[in-house]
N, C-alpha and C. Protein backbone atom coordinates (compact mmCIF):
# COMPACT_ATOMS: atom_id res chain seq x y z
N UNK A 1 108.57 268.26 55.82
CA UNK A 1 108.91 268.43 54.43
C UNK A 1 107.70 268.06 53.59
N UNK A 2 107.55 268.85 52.83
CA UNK A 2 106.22 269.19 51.98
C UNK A 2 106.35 268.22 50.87
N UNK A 3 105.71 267.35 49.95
CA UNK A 3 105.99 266.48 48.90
C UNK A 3 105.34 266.61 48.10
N UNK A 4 106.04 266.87 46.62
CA UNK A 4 105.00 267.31 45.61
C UNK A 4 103.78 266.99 45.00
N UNK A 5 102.79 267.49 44.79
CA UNK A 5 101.71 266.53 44.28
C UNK A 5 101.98 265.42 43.35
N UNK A 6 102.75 265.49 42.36
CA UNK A 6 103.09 265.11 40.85
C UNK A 6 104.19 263.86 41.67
N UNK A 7 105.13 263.57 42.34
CA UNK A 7 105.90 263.19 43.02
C UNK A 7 105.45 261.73 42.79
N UNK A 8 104.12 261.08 43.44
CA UNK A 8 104.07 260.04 43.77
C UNK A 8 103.11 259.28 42.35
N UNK A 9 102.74 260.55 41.57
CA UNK A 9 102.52 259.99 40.12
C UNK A 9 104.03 259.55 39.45
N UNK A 10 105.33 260.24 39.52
CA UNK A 10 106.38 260.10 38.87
C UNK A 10 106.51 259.14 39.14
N UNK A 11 106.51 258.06 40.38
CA UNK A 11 107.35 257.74 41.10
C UNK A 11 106.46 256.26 40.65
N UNK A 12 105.16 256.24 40.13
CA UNK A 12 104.33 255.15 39.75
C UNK A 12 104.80 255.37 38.02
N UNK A 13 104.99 256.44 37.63
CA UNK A 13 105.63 256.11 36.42
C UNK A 13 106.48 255.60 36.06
N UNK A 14 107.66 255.53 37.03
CA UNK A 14 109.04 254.98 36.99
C UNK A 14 109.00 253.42 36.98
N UNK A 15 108.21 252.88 38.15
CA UNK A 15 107.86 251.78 38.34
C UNK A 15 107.00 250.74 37.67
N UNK A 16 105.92 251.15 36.72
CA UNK A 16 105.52 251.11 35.03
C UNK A 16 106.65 250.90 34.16
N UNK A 17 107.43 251.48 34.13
CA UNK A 17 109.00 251.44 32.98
C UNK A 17 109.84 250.41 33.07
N UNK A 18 109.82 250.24 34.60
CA UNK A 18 110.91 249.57 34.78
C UNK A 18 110.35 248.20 34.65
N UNK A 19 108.94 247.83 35.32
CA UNK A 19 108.25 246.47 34.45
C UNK A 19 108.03 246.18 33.66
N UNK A 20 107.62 247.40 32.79
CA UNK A 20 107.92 247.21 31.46
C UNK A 20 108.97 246.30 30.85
N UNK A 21 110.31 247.12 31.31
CA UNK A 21 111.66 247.10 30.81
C UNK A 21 111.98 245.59 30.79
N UNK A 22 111.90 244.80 32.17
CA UNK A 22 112.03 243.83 32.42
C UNK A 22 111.97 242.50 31.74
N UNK A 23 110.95 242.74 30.62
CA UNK A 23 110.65 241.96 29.56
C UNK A 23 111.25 241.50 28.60
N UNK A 24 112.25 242.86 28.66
CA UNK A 24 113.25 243.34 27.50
C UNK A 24 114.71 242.39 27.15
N UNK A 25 114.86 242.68 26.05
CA UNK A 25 117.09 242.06 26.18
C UNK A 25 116.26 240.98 25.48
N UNK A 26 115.64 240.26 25.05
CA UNK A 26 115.46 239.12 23.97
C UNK A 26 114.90 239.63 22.72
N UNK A 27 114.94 239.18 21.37
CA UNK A 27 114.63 239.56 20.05
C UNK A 27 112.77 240.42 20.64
N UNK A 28 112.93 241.81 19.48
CA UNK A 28 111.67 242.08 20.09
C UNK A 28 111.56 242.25 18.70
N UNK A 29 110.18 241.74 17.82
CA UNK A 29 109.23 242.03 16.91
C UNK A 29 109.35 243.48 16.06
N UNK A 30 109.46 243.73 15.08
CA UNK A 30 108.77 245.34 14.36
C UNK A 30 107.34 244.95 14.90
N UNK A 31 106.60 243.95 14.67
CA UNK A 31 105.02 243.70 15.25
C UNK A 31 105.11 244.41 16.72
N UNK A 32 105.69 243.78 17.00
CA UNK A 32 105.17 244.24 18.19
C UNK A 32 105.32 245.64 18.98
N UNK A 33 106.51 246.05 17.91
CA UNK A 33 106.66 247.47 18.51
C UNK A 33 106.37 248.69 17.23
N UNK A 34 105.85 248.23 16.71
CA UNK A 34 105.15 248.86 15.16
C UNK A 34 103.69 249.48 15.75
N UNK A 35 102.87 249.04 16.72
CA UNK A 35 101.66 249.08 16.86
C UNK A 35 100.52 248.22 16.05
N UNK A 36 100.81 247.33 15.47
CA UNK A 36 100.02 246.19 15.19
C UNK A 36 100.48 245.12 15.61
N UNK A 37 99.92 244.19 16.08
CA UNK A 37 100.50 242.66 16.72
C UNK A 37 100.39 241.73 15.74
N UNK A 38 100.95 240.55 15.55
CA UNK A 38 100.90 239.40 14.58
C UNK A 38 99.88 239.25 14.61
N UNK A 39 99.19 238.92 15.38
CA UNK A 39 97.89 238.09 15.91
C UNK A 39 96.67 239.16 14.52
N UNK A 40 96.87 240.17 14.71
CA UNK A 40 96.22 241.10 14.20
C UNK A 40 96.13 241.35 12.43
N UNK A 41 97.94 240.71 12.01
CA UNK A 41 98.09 240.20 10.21
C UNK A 41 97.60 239.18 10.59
N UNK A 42 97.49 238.43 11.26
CA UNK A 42 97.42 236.96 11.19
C UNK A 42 95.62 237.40 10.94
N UNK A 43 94.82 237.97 11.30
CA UNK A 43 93.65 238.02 11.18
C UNK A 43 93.26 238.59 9.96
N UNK A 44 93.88 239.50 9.91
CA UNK A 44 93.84 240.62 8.27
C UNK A 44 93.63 239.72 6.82
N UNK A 45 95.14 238.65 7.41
CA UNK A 45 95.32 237.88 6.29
C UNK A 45 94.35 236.77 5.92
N UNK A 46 93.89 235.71 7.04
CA UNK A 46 92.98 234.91 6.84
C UNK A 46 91.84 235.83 6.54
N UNK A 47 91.37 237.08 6.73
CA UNK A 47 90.13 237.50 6.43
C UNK A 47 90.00 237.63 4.68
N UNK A 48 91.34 238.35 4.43
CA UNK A 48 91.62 238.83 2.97
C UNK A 48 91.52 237.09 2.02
N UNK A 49 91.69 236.24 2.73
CA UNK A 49 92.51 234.69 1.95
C UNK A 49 90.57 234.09 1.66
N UNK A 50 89.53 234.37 2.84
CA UNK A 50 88.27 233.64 2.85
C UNK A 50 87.64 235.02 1.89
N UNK A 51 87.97 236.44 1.57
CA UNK A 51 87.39 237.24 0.96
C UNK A 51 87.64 237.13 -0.76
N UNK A 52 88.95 236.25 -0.74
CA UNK A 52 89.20 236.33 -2.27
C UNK A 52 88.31 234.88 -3.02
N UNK A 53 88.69 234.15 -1.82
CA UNK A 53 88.27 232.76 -2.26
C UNK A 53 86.85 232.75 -2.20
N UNK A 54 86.11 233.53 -1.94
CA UNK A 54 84.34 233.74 -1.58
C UNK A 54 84.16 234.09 -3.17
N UNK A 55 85.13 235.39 -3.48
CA UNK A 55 84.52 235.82 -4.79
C UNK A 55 84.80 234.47 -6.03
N UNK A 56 84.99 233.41 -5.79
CA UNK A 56 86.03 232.36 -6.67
C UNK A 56 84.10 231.74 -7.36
N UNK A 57 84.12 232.20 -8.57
CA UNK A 57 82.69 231.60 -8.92
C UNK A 57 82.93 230.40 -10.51
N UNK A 58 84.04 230.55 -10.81
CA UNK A 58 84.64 229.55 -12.18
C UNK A 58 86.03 230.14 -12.91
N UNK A 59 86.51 229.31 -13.52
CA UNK A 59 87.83 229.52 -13.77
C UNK A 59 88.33 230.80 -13.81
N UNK A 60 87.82 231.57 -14.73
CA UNK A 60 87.59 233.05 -15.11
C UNK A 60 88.22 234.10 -13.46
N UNK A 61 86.85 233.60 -12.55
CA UNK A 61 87.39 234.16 -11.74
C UNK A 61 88.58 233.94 -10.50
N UNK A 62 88.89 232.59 -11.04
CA UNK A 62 89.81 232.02 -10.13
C UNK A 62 91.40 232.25 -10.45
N UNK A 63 91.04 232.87 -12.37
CA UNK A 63 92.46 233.49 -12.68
C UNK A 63 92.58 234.81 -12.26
N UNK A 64 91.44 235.68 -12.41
CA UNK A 64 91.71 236.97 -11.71
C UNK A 64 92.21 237.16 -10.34
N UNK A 65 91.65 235.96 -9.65
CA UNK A 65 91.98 235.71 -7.88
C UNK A 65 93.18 235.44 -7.81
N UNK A 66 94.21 234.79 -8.75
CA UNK A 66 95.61 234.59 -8.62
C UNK A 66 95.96 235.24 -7.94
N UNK A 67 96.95 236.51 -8.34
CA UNK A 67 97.75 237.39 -7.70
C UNK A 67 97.16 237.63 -6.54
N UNK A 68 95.74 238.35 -6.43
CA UNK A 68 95.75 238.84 -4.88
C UNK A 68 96.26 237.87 -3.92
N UNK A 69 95.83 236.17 -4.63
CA UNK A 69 96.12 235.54 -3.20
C UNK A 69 97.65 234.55 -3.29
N UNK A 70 98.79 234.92 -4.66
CA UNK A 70 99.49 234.81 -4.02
C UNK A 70 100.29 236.22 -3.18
N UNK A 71 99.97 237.20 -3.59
CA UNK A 71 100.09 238.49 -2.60
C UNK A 71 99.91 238.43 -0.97
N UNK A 72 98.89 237.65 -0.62
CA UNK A 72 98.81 236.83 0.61
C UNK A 72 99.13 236.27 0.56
N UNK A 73 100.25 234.96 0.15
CA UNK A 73 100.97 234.70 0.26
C UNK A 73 102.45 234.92 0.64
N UNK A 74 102.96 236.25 -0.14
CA UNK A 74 103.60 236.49 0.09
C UNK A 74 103.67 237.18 1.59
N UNK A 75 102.49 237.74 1.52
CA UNK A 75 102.51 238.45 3.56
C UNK A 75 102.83 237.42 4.34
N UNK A 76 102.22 236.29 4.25
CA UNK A 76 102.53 235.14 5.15
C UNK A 76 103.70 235.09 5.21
N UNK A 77 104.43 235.18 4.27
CA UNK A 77 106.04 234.83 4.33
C UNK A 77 106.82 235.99 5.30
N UNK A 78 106.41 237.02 5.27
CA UNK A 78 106.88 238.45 5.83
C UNK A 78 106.68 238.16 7.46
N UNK A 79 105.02 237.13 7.80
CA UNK A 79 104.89 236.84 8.90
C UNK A 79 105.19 235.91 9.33
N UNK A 80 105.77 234.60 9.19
CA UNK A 80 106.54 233.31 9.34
C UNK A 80 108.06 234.01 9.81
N UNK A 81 108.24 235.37 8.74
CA UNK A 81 109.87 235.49 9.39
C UNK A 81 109.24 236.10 10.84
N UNK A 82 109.10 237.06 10.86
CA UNK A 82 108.89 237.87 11.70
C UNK A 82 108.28 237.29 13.09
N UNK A 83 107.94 235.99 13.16
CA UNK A 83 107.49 234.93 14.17
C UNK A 83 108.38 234.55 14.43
N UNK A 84 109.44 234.76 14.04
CA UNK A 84 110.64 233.98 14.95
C UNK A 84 111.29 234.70 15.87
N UNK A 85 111.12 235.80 15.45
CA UNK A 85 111.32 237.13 16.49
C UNK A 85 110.49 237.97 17.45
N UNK A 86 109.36 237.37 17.70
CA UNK A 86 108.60 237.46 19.06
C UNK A 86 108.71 236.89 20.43
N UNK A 87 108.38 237.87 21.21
CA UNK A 87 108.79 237.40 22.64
C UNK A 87 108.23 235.83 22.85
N UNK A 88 108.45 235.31 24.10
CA UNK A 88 107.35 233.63 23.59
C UNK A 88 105.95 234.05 24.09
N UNK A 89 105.72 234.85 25.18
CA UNK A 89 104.03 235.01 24.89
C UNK A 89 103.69 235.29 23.51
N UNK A 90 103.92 236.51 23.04
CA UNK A 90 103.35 236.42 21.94
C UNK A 90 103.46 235.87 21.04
N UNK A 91 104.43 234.93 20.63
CA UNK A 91 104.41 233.79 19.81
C UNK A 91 103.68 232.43 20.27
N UNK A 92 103.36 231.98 21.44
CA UNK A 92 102.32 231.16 21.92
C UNK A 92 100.97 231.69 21.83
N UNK A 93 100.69 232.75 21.99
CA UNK A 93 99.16 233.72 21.27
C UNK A 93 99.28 233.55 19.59
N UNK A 94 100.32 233.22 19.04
CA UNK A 94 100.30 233.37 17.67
C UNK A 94 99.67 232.07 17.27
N UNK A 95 100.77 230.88 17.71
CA UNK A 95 100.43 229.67 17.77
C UNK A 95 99.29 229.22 17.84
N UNK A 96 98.60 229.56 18.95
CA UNK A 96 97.35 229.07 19.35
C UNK A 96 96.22 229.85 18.48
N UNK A 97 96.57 231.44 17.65
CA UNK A 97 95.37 231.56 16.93
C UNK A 97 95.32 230.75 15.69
N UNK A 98 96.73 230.33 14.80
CA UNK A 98 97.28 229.79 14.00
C UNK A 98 96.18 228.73 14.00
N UNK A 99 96.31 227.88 15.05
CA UNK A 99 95.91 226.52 15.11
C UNK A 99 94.53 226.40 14.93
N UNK A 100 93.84 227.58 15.75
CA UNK A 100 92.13 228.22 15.11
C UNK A 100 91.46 228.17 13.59
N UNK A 101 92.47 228.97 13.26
CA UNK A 101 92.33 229.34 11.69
C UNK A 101 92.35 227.65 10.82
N UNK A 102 93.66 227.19 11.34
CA UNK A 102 93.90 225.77 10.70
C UNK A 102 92.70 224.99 9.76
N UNK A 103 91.66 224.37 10.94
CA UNK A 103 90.58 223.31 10.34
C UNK A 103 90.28 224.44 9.12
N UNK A 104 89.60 225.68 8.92
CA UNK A 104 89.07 226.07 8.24
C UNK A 104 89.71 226.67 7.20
N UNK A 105 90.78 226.69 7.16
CA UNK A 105 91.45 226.97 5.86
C UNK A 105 91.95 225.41 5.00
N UNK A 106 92.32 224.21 5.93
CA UNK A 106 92.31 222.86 4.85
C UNK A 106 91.12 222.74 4.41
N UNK A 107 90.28 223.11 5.35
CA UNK A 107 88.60 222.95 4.67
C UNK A 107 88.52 223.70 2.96
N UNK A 108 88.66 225.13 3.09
CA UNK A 108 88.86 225.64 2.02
C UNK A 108 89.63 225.34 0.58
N UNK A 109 91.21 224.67 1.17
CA UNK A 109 92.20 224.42 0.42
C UNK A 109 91.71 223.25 0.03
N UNK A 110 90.76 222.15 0.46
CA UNK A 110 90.37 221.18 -0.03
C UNK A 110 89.53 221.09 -1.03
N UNK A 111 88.14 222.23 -0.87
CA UNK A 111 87.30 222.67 -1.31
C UNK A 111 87.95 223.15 -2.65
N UNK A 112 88.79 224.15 -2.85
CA UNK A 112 89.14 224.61 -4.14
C UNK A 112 90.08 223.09 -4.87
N UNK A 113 90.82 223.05 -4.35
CA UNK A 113 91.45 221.44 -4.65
C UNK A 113 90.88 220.90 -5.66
N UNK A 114 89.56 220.46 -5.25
CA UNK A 114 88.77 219.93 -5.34
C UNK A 114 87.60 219.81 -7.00
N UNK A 115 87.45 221.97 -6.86
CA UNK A 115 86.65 221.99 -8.02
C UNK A 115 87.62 222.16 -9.63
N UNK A 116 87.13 221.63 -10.28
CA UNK A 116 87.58 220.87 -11.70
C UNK A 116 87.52 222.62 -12.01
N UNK A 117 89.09 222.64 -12.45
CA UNK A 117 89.59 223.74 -13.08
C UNK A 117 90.29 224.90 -12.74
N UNK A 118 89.52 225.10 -10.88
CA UNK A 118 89.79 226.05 -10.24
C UNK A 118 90.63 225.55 -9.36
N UNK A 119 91.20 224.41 -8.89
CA UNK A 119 91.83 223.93 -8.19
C UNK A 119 93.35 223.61 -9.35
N UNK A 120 93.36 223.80 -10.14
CA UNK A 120 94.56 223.84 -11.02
C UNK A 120 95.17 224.59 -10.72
N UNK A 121 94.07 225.98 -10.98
CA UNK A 121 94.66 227.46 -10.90
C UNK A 121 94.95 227.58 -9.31
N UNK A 122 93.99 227.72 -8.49
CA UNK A 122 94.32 228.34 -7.23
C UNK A 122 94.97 227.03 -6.25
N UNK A 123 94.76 226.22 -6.53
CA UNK A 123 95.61 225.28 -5.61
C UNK A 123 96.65 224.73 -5.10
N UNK A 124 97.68 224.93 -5.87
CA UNK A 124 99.23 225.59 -5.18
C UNK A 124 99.23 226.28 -4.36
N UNK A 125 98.98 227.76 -4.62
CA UNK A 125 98.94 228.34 -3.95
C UNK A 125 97.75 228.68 -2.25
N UNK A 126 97.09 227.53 -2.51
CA UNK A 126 96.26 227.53 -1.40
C UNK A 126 96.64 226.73 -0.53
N UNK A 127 97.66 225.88 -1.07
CA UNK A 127 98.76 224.45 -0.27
C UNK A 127 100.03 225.25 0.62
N UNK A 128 100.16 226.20 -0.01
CA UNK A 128 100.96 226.76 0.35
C UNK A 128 100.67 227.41 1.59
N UNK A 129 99.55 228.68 1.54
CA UNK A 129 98.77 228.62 2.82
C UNK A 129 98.89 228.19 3.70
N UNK A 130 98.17 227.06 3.32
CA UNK A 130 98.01 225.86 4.77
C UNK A 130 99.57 225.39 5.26
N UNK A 131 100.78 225.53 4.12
CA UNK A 131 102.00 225.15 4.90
C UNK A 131 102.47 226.21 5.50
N UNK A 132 102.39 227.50 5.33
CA UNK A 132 102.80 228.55 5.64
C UNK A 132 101.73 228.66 7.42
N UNK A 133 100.75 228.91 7.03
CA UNK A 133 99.78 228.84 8.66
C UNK A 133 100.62 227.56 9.76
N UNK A 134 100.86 226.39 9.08
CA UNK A 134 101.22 225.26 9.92
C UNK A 134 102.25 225.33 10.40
N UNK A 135 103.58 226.49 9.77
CA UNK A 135 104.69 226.78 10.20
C UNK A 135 104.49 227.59 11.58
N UNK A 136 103.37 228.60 12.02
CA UNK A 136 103.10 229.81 12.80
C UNK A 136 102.34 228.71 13.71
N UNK A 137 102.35 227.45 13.61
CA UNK A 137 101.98 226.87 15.30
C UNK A 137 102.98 226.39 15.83
């Protein structure tokens, strides 16, 4: 009996699926099945949070910086929920980039804190940040 070429590709496809599958039956992510991973906002966002706060040169510009960065803020919040609903690898990959980011964003949040005027304006919301990141370890 003759066996099809395609046969023993199917038959490795099936077996792909089904390990796949296996994973399955616990809360699964929109992240993760969206095609972007947390890990990946989680990077977006700290990039966007050190890009707003770079442009921060005196009050002036630290009121224009408002909104964008409580706007990142608000993503954080979208990603804090949405961390509760990842498999646990990928919420232990979350954790552990979380904890990366950490030193260098109190660094920052201290830094603005810090300067007379601009830390009025942006510093709530940069506290917030750092509680929001500290929740995702």
């Amino acid at each position: 009996m003759m066996t099809s070429p395609r046969r023993p590709t199917i038959v490795l496809l099936a077996l792909l699926a089904i390990l796949l599958l296996a994973g399955c039956g616990g809360k699964t992510s929109k992240l993760e099945t969206g095609g972007i991973t947390a890990n990946d906002l989680l990077d977006n966002l700290m990039a966007k949070t050190t890009r707003i706060i770079s442009d921060v040169r005196s009050v002036d510009t630290a009121e224009a910086a408002l909104p964008e960065l409580q706007g990142v803020s608000e993503d954080f919040n979208d990603l804090v929920k949405e961390a509760d609903h990842l498999s646990p690898g990928a919420r232990a990959d979350l954790a552990e980039q979380a904890s990366r980011y950490m030193p260098g964003l109190k660094d920052n949040a201290k830094r603005i804190n810090a300067w007379k005027g601009v830390g009025d304006i942006l510093g709530p919301t940069m506290n917030e940040l750092v509680g929001k990141l500290a929740q995702l370890r």
